[in-house]
Protein backbone atom coordinates (compact mmCIF):
# COMPACT_ATOMS: atom_id res chain seq x y z
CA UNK A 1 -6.28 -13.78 -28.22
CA UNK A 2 -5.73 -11.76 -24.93
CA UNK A 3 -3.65 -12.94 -22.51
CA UNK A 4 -4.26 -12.77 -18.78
CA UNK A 5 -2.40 -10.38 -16.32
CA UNK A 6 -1.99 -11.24 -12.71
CA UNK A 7 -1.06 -8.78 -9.94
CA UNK A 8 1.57 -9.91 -7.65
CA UNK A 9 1.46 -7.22 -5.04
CA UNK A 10 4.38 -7.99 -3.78
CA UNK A 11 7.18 -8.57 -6.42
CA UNK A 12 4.98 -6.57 -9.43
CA UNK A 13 7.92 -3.68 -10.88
CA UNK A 14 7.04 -0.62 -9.38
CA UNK A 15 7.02 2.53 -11.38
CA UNK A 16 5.96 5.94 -10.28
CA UNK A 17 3.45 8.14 -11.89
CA UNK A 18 -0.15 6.81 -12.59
CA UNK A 19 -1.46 3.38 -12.01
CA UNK A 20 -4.62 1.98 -12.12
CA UNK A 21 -5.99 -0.57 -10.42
CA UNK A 22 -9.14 -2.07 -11.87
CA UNK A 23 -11.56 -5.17 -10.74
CA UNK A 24 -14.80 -6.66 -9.78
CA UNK A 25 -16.30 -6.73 -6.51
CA UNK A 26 -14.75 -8.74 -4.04
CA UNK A 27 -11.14 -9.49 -6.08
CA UNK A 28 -8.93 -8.22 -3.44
CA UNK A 29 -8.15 -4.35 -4.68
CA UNK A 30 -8.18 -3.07 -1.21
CA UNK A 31 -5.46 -5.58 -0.25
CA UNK A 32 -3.44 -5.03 -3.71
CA UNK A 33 -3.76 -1.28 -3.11
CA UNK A 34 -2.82 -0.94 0.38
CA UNK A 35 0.43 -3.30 -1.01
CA UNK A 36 1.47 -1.60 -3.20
CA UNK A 37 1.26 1.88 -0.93
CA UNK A 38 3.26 0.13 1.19
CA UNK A 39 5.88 -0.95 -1.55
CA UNK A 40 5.38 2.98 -2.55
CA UNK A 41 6.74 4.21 0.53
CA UNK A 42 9.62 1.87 1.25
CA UNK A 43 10.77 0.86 -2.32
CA UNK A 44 10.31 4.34 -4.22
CA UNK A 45 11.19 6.08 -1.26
CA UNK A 46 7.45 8.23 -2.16
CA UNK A 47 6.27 9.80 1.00
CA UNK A 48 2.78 9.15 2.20
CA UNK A 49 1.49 12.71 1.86
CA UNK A 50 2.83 12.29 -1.88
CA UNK A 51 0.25 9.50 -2.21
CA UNK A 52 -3.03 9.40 -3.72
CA UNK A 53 -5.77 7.11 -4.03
CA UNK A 54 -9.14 8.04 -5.12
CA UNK A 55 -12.21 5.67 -5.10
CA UNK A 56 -16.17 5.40 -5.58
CA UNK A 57 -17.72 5.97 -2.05
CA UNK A 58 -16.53 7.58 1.36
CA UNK A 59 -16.82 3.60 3.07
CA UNK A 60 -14.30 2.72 0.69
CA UNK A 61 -12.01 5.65 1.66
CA UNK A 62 -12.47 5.23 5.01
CA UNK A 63 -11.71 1.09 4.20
CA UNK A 64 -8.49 2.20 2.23
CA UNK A 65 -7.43 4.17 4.78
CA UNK A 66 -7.45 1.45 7.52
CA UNK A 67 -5.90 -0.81 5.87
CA UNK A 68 -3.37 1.20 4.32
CA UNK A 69 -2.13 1.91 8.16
CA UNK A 70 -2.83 -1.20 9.38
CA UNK A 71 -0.66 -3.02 6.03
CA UNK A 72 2.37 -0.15 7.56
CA UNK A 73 1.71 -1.21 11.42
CA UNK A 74 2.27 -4.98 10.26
CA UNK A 75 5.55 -3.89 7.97
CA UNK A 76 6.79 -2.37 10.59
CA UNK A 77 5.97 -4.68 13.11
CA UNK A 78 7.57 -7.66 10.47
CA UNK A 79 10.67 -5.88 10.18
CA UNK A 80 11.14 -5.40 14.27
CA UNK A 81 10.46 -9.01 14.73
CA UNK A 82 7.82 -8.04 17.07
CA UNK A 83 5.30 -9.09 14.47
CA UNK A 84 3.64 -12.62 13.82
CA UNK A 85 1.95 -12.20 10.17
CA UNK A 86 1.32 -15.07 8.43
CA UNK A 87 0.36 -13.25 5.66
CA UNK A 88 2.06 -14.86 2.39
CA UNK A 89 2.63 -11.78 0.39
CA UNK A 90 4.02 -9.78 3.60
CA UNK A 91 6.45 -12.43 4.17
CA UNK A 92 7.59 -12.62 0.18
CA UNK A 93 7.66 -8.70 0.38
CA UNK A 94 9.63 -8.62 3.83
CA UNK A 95 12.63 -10.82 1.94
CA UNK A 96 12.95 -8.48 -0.58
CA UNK A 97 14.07 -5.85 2.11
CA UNK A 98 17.76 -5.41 2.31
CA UNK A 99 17.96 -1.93 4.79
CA UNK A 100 15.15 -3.08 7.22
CA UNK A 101 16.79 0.39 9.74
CA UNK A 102 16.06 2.49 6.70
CA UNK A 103 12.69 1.33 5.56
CA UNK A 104 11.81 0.96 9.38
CA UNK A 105 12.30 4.87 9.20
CA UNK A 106 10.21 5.63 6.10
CA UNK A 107 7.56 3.54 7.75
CA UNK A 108 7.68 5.52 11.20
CA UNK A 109 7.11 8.47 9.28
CA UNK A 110 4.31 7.38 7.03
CA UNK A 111 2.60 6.11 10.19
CA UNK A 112 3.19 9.60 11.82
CA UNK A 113 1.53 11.26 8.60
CA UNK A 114 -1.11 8.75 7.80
CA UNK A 115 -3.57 11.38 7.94
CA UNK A 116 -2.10 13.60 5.51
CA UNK A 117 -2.03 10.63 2.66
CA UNK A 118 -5.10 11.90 -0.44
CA UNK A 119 -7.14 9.14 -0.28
CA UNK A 120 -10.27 10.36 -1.44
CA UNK A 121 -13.62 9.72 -3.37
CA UNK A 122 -14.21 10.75 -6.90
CA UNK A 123 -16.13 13.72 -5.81
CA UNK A 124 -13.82 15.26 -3.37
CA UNK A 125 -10.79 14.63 -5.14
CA UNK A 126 -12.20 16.87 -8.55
CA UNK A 127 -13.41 19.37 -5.79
């Protein structure tokens, strides 16, 4: 009998290397990815341009990519208290911080190289 697995974006052990992350349509992947880059960043201390993502179709790169920078703004924003997410997993996540002035800093600087992070399709990434 198999036994099912639920992601908790937020408290799930991190581990570097390869992870997958596979679903239907419509189960939340974009949210649990752009999580767990965040977690990335500030837990494992991996920096953004050390990050890669690849997907099926350039929308969903271009998806990815928006919310993975909009998931840092609202980190950031948490941590400064200048934030107002209500956002359950955020606020779970955001307790777990014990150096907010450090992970404030690797989250400045993933925001300043958003744009370097591989997030790519299938295609481009083999090319």
């Amino acid at each position: 009998m198999q036994t099912e697995n639920y992601l908790d974006c937020a408290t799930t052990p991190l581990q570097k290397g390869v992870n997958l992350v596979e679903a239907s349509a419509g189960t939340g992947k974009t949210y649990a990815i752009a999580m767990l880059v965040l977690r990335c960043i500030t837990e494992l201390e991996v920096p953004i341009d050390k990050v890669l993502v690849v997907t099926f179709t350039k929308a969903a790169t271009e998806e990815l990519r928006s919310r993975i920078r909009q998931r840092l703004v609202e980190a950031r924003d948490l941590l400064e208290g200048t934030g107002n997410s209500t956002d359950a997993t955020m606020q779970v996540w955001a307790g777990t911080i014990t150096d907010s002035v450090k992970v404030k800093k690797r989250l400045q600087l993933a925001l300043f190289d958003i744009d370097r992070a591989g997030i790519f399709t299938i295609h481009s990434f083999c090319q």
